[in-house]
PDB file of N, CA and C in Angstrom:
ATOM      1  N   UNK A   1       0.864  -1.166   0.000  1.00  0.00           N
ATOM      2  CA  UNK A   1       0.000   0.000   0.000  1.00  0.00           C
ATOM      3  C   UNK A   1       0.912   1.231   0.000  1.00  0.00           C
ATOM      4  N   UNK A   2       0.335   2.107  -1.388  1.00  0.00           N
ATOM      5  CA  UNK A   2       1.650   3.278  -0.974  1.00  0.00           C
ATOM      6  C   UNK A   2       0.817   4.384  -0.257  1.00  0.00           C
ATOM      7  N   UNK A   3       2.053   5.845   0.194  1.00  0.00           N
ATOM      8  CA  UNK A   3       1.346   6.438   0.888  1.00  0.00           C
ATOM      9  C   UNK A   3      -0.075   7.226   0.390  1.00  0.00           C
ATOM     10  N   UNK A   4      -0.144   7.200  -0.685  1.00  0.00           N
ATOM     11  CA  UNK A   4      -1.576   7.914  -1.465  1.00  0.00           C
ATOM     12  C   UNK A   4      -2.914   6.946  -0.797  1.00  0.00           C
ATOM     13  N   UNK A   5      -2.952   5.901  -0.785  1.00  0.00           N
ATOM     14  CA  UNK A   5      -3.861   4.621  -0.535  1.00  0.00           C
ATOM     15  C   UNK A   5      -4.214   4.968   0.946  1.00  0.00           C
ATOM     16  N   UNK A   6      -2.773   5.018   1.897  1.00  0.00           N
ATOM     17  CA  UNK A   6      -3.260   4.602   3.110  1.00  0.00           C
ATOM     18  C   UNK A   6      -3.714   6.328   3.506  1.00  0.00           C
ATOM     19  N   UNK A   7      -3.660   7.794   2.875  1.00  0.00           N
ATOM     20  CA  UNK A   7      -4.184   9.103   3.272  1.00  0.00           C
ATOM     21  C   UNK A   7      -5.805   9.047   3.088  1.00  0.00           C
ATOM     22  N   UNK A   8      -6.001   7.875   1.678  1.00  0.00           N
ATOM     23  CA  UNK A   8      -7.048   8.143   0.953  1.00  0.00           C
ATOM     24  C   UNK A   8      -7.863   7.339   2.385  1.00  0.00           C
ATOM     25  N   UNK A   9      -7.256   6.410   2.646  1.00  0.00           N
ATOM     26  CA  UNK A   9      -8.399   5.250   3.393  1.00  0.00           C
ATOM     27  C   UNK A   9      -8.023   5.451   4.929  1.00  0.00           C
ATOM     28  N   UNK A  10      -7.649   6.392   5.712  1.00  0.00           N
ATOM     29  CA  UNK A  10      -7.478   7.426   7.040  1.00  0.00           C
ATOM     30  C   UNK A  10      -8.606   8.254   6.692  1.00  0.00           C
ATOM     31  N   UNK A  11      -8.906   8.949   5.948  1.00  0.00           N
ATOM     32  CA  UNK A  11      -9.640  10.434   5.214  1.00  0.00           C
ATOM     33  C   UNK A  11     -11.181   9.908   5.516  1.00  0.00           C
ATOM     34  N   UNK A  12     -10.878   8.194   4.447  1.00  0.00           N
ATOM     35  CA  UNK A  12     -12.339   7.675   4.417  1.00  0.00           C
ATOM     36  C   UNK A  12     -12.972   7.482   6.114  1.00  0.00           C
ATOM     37  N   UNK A  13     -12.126   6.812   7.032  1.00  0.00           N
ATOM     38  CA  UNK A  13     -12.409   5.952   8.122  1.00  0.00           C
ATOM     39  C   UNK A  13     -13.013   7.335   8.940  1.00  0.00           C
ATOM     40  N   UNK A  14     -12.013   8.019   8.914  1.00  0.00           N
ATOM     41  CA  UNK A  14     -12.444   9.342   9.859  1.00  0.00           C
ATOM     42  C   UNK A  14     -13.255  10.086   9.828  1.00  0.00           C
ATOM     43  N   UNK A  15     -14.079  10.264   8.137  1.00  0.00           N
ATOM     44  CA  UNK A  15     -15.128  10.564   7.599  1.00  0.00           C
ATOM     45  C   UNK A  15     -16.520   9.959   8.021  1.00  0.00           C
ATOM     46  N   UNK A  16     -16.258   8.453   8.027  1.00  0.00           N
ATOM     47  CA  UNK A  16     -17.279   7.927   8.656  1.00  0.00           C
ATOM     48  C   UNK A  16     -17.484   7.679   9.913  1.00  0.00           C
ATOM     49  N   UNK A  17     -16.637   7.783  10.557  1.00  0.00           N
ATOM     50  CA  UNK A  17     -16.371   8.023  12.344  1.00  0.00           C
ATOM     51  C   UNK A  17     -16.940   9.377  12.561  1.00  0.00           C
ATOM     52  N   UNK A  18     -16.504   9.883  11.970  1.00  0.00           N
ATOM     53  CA  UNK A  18     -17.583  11.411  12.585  1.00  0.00           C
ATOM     54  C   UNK A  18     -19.247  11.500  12.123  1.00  0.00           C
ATOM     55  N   UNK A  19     -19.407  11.079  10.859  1.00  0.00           N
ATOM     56  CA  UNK A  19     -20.327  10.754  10.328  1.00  0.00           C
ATOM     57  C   UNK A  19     -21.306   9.941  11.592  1.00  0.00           C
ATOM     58  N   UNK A  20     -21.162   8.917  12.134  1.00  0.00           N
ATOM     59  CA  UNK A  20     -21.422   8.384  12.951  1.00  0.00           C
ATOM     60  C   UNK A  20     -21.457   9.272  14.270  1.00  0.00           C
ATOM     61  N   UNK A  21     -21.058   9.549  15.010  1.00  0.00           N
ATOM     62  CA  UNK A  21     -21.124  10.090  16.149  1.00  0.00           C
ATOM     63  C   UNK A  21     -21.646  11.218  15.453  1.00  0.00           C
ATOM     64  N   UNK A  22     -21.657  12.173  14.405  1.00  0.00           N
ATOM     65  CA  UNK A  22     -23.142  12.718  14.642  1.00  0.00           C
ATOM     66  C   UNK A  22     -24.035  12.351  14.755  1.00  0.00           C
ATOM     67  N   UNK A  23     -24.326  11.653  14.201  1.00  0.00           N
ATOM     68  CA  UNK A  23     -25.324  10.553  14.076  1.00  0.00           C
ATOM     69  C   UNK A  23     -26.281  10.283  15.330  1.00  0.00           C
ATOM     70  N   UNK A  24     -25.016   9.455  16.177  1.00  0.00           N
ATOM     71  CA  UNK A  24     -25.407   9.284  17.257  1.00  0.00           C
ATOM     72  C   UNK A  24     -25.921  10.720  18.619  1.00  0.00           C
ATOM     73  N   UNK A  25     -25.525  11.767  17.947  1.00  0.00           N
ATOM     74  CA  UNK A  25     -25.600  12.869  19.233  1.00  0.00           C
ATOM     75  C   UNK A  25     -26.993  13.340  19.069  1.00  0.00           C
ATOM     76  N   UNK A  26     -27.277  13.572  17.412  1.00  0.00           N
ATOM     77  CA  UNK A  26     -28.561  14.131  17.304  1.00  0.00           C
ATOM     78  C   UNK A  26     -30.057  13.119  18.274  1.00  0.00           C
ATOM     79  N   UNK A  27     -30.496  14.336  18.892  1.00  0.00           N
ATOM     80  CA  UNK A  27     -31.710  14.080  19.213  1.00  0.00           C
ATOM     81  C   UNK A  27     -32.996  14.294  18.649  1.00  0.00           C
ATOM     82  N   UNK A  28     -33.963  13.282  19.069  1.00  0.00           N
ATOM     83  CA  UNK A  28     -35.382  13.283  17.915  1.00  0.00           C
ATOM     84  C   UNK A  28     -35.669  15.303  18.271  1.00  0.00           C
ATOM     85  N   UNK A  29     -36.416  15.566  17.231  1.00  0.00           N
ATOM     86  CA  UNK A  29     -37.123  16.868  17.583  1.00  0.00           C
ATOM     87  C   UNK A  29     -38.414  17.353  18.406  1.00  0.00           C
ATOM     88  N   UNK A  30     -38.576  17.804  19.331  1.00  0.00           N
ATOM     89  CA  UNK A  30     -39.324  18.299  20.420  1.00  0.00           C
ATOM     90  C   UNK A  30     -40.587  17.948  19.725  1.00  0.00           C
ATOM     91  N   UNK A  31     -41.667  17.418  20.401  1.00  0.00           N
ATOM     92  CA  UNK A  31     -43.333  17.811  19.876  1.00  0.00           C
ATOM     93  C   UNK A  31     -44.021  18.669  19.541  1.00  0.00           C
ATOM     94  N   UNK A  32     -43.972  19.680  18.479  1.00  0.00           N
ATOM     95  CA  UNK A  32     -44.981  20.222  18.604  1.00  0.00           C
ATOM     96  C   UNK A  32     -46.532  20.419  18.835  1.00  0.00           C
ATOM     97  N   UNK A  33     -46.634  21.476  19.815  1.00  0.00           N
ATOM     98  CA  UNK A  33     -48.264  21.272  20.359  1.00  0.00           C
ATOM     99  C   UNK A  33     -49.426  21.045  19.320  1.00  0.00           C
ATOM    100  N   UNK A  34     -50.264  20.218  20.125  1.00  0.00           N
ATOM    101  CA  UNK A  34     -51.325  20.001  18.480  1.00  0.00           C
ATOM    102  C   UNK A  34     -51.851  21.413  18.131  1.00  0.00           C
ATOM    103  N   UNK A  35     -52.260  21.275  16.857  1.00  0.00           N
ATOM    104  CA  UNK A  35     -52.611  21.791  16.306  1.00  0.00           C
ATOM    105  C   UNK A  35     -53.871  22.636  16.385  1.00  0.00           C
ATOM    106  N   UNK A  36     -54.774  21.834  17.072  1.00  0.00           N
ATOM    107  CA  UNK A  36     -55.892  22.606  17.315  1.00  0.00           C
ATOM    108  C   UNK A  36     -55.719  23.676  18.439  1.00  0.00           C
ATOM    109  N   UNK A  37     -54.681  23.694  19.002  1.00  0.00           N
ATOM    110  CA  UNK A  37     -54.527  24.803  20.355  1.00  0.00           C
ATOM    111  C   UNK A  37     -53.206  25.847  19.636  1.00  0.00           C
ATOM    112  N   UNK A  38     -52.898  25.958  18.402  1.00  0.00           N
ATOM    113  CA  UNK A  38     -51.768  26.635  17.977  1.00  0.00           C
ATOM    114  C   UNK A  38     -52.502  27.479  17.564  1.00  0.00           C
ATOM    115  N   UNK A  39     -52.058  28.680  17.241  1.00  0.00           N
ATOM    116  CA  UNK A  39     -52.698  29.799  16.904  1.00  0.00           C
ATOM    117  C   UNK A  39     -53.641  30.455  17.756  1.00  0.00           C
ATOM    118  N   UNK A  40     -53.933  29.905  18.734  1.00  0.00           N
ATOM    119  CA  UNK A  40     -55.357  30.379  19.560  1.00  0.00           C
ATOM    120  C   UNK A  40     -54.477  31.858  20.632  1.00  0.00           C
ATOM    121  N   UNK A  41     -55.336  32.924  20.427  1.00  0.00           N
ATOM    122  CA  UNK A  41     -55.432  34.114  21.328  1.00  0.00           C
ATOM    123  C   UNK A  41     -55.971  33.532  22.747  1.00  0.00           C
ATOM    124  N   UNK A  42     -55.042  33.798  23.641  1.00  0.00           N
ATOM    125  CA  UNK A  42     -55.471  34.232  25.139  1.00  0.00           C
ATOM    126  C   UNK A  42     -55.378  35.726  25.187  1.00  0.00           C
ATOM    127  N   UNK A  43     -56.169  36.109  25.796  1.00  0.00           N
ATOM    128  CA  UNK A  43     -56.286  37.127  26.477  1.00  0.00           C
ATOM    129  C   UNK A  43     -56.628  37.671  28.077  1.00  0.00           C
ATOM    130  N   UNK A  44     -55.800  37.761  28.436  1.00  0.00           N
ATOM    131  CA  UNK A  44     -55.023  37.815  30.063  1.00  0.00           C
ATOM    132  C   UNK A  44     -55.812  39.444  30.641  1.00  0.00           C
ATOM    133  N   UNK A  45     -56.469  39.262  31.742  1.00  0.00           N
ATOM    134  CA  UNK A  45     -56.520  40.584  32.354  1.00  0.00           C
ATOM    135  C   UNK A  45     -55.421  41.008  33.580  1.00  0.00           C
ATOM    136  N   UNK A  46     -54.704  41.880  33.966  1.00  0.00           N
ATOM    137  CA  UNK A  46     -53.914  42.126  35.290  1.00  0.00           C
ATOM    138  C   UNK A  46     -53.963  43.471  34.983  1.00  0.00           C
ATOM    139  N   UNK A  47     -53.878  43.796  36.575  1.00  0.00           N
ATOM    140  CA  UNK A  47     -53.649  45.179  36.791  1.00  0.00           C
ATOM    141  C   UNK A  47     -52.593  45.738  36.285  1.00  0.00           C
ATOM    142  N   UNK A  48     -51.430  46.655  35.933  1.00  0.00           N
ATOM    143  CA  UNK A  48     -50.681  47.187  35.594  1.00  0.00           C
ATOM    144  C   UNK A  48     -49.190  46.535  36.251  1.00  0.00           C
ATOM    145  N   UNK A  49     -49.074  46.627  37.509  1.00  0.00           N
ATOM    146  CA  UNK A  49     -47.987  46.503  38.397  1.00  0.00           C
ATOM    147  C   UNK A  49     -48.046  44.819  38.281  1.00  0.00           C
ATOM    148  N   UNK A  50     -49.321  43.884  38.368  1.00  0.00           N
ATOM    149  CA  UNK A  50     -49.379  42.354  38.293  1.00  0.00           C
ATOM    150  C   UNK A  50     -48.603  42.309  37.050  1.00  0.00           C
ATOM    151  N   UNK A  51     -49.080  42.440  36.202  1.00  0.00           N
ATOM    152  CA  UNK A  51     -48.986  42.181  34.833  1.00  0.00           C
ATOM    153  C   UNK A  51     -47.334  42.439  34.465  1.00  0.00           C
ATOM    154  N   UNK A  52     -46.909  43.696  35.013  1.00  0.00           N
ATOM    155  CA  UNK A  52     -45.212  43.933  35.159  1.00  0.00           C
ATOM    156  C   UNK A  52     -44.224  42.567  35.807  1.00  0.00           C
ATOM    157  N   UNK A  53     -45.066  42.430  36.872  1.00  0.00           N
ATOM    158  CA  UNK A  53     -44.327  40.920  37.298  1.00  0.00           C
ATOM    159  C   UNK A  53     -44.732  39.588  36.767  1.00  0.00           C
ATOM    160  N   UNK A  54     -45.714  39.403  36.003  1.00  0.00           N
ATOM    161  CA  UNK A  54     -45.979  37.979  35.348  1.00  0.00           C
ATOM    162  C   UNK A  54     -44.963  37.858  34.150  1.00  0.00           C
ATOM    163  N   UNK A  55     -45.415  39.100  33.276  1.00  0.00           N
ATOM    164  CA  UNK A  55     -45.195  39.007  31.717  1.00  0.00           C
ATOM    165  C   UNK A  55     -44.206  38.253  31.360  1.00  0.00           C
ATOM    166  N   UNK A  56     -43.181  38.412  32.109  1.00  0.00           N
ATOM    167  CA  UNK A  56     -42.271  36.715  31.319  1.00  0.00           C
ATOM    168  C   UNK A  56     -42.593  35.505  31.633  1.00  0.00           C
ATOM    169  N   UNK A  57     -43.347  35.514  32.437  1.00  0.00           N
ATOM    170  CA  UNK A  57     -44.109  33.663  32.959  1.00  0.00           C
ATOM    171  C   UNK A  57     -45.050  33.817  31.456  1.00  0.00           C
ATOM    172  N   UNK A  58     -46.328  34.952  31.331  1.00  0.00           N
ATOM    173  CA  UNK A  58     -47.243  34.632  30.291  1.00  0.00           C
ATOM    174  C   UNK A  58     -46.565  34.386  28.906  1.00  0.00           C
ATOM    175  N   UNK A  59     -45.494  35.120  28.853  1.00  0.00           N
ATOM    176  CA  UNK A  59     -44.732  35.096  27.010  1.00  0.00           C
ATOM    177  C   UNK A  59     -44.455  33.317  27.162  1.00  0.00           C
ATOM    178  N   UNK A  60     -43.610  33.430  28.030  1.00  0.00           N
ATOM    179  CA  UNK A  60     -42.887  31.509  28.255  1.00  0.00           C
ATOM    180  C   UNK A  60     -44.426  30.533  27.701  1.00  0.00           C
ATOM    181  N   UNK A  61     -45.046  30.352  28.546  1.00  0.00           N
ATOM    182  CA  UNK A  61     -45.920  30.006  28.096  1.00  0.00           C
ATOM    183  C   UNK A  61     -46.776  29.577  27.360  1.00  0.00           C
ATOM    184  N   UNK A  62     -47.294  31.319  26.565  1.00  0.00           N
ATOM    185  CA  UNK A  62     -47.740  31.323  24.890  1.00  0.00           C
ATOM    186  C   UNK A  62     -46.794  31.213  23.948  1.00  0.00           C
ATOM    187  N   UNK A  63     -45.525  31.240  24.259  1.00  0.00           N
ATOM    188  CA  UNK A  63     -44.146  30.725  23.143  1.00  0.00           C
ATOM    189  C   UNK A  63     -44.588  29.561  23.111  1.00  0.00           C
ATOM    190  N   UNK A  64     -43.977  28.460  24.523  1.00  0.00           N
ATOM    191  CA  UNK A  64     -43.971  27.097  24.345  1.00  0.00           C
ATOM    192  C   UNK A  64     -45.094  26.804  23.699  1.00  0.00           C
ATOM    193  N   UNK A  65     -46.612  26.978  24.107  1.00  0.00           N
ATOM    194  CA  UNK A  65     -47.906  26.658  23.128  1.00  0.00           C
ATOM    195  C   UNK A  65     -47.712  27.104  21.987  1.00  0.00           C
ATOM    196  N   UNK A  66     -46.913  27.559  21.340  1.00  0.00           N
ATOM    197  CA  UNK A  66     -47.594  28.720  20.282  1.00  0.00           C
ATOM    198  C   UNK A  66     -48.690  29.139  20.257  1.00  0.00           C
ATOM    199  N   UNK A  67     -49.024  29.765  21.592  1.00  0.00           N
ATOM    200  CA  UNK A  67     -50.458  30.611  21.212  1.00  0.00           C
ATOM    201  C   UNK A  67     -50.293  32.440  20.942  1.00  0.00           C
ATOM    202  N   UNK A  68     -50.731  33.088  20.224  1.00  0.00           N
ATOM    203  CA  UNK A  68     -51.136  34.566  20.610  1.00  0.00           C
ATOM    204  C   UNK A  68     -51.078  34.844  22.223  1.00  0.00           C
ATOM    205  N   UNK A  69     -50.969  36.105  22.380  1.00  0.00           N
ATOM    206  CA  UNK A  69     -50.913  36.707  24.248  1.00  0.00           C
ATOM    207  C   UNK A  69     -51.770  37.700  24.221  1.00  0.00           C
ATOM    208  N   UNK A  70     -52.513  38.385  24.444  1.00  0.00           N
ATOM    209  CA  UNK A  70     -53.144  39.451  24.456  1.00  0.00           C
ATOM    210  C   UNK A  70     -53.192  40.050  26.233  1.00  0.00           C
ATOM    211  N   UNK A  71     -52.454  40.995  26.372  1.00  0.00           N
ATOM    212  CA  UNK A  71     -52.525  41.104  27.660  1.00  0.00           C
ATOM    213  C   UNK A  71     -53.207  42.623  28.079  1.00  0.00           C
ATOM    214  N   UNK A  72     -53.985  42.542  28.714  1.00  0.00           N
ATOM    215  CA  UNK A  72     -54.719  44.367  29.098  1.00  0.00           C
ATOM    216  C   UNK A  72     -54.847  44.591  30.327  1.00  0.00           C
ATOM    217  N   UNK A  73     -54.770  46.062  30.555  1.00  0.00           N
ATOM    218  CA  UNK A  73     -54.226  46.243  31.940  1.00  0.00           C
ATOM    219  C   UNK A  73     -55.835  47.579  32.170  1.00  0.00           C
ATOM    220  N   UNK A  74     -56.767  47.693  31.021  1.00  0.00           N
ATOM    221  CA  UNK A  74     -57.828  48.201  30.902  1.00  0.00           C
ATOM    222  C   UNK A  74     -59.137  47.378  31.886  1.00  0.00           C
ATOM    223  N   UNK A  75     -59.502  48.517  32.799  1.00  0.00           N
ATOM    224  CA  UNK A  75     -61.041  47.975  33.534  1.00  0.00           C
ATOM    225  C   UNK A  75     -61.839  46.866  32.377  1.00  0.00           C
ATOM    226  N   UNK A  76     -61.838  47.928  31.191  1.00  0.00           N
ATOM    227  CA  UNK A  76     -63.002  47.234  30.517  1.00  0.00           C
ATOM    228  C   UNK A  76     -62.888  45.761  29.941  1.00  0.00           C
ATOM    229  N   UNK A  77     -61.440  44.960  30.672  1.00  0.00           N
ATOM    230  CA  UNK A  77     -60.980  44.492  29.905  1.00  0.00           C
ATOM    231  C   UNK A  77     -62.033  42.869  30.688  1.00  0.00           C
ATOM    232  N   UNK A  78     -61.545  43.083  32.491  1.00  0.00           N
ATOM    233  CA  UNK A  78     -62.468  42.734  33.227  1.00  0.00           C
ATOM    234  C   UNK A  78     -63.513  41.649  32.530  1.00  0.00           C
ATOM    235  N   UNK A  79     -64.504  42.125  31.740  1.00  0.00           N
ATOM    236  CA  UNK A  79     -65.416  40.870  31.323  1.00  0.00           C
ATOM    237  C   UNK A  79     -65.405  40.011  30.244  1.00  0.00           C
ATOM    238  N   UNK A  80     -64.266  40.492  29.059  1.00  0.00           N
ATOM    239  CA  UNK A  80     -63.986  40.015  28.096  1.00  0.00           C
ATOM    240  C   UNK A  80     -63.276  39.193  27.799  1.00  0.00           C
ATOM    241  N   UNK A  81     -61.988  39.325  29.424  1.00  0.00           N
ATOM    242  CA  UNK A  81     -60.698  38.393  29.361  1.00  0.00           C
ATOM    243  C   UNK A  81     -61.119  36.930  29.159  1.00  0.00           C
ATOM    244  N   UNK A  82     -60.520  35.780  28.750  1.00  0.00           N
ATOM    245  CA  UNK A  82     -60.536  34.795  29.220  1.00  0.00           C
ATOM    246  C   UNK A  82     -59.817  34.060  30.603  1.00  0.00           C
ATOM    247  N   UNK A  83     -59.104  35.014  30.904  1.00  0.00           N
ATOM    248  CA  UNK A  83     -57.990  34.738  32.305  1.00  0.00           C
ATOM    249  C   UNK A  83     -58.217  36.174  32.825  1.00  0.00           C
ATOM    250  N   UNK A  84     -58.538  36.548  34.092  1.00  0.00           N
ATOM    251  CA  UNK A  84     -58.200  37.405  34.799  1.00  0.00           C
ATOM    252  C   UNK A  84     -57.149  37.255  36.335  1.00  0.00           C
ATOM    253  N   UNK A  85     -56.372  37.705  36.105  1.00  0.00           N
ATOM    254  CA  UNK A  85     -55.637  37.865  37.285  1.00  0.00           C
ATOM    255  C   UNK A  85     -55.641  38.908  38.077  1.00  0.00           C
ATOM    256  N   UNK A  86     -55.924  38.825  39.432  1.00  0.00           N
ATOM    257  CA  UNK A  86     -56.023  40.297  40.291  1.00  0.00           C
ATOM    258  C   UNK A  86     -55.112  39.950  41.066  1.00  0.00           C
ATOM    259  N   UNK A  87     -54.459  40.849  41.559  1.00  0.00           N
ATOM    260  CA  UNK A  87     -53.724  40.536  43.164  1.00  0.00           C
ATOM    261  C   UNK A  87     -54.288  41.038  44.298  1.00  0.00           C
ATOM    262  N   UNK A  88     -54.437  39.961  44.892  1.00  0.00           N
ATOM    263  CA  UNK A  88     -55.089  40.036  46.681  1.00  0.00           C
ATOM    264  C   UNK A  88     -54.340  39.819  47.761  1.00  0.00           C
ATOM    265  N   UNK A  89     -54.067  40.960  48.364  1.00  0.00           N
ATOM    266  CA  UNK A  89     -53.473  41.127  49.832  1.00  0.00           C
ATOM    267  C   UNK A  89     -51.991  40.295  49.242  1.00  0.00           C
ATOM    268  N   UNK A  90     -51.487  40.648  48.181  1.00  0.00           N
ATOM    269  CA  UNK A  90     -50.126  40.364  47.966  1.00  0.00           C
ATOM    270  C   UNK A  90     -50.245  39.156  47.494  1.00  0.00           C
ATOM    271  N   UNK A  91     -51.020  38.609  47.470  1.00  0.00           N
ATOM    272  CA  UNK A  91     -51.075  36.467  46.681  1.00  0.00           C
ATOM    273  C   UNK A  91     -52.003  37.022  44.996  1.00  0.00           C
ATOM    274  N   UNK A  92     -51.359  36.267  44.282  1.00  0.00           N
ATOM    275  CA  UNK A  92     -52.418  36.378  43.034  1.00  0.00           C
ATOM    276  C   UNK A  92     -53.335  35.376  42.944  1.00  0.00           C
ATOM    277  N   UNK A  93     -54.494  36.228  42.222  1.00  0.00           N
ATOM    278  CA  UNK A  93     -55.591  34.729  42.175  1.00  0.00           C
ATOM    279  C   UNK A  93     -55.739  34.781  40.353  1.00  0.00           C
ATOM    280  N   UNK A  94     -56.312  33.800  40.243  1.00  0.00           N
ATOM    281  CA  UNK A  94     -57.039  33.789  38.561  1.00  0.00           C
ATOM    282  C   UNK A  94     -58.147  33.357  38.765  1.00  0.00           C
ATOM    283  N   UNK A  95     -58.777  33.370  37.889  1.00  0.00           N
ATOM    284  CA  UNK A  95     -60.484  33.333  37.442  1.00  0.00           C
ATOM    285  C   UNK A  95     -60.942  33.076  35.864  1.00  0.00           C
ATOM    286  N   UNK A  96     -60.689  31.843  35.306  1.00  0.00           N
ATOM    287  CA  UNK A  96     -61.047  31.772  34.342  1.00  0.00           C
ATOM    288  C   UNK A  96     -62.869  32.015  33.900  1.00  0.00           C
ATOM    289  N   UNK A  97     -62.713  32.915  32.647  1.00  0.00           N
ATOM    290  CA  UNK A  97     -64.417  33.012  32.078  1.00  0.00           C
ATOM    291  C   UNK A  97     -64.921  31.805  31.909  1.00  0.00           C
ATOM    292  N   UNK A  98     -65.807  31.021  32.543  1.00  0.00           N
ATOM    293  CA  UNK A  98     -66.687  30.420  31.929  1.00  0.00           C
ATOM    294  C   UNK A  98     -66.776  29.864  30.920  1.00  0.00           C
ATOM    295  N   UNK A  99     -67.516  31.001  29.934  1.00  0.00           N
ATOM    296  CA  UNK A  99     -67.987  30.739  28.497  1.00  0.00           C
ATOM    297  C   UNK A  99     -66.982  31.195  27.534  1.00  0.00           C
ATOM    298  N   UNK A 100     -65.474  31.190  27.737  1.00  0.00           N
ATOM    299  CA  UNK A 100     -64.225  31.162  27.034  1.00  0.00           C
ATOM    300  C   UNK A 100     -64.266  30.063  25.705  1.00  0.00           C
ATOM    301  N   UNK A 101     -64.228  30.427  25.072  1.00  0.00           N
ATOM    302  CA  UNK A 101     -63.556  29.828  24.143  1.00  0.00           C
ATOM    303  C   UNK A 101     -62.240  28.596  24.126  1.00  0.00           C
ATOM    304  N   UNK A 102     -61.592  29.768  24.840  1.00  0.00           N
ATOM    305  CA  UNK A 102     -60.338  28.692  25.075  1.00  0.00           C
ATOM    306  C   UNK A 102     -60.201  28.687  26.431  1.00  0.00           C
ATOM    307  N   UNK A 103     -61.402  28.273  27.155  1.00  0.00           N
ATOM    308  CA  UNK A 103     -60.870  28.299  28.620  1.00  0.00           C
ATOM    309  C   UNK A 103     -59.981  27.105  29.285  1.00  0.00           C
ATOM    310  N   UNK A 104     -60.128  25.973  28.630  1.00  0.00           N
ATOM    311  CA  UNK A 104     -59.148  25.502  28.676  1.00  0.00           C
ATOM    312  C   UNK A 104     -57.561  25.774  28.775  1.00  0.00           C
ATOM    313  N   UNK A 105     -57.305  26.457  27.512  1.00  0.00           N
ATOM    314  CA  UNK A 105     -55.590  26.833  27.006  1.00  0.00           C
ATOM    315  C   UNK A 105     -55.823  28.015  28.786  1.00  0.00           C
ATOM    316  N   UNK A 106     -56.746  28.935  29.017  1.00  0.00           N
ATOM    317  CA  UNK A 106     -56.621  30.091  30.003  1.00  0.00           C
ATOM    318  C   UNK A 106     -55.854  29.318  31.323  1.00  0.00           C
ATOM    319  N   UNK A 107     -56.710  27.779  31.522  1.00  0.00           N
ATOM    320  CA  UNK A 107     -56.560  27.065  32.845  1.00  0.00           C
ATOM    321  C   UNK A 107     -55.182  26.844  32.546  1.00  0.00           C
ATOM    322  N   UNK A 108     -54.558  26.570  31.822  1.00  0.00           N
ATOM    323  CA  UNK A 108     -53.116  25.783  31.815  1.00  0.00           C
ATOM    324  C   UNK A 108     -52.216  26.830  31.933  1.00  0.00           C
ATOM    325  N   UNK A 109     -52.257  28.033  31.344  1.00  0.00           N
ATOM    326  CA  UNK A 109     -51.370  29.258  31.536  1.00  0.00           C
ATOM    327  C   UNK A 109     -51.979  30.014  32.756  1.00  0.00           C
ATOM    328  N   UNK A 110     -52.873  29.560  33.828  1.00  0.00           N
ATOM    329  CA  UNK A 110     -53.109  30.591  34.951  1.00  0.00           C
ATOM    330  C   UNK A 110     -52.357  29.278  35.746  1.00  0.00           C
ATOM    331  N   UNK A 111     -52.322  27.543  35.822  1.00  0.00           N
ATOM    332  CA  UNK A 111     -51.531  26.916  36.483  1.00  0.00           C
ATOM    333  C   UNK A 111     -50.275  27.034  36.020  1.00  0.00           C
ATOM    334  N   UNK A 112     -49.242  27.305  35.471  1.00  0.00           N
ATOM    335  CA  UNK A 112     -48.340  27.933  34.951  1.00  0.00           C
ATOM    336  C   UNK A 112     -47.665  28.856  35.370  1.00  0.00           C
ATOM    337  N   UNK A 113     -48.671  29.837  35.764  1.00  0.00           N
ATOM    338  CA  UNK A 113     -48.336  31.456  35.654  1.00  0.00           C
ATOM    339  C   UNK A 113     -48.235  31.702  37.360  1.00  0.00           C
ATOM    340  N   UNK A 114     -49.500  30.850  37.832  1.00  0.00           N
ATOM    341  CA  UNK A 114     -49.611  31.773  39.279  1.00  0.00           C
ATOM    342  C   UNK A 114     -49.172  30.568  40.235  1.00  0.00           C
ATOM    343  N   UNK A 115     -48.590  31.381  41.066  1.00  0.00           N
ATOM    344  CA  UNK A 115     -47.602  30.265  42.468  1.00  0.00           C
ATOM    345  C   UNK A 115     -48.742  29.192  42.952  1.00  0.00           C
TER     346      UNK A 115
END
């Protein structure tokens, strides 16, 4: 074997040795959430100062779901929300609407969101 043979067939071995252990490192890809809950708007009520201390719990959240966030810090917002959060005597509470639409997706981001 001259030296051309044994560079060519080092080149090959090492090629497929790495080839392999990528191979092996890659991991399957994360689940994405079904489909029927992607795209869906929540819309969050909190007071101004609540809402200052959640907002990176609610983004985390509607990222990981891929849902829309809609967050209002408006009175009027009160009967329209599907999630309302108030703070009481320093503890937060939630209150999902009822007749929500997505009151479901609301329940999973107010267990999520609030301690």
């Amino acid at each position: 074997m001259n030296a051309m043979q044994a560079m060519a067939r080092r080149l090959a071995v090492s090629s497929l040795t790495a080839a392999a252990a990528l191979g092996l490192a890659c991991k399957a890809a994360p689940r994405a959430p079904s489909r029927t809950s992607a795209g869906t708007t929540v819309t969050v009520y909190a007071p101004l100062k609540t809402a200052d201390r959640i907002m990176g719990r609610l983004q985390t959240v509607a990222a990981r779901n891929q849902w829309a966030l809609s967050v209002r810090t408006d009175s009027g917002a009160l009967g329209e929300a599907d999630l309302v959060i108030t703070d009481s005597g320093g503890a937060l509470r939630g209150r999902v609407r009822p007749d929500s639409p997505v009151a479901a997706q609301a329940r999973i981001m107010a267990d999520a969101v609030l301690p």
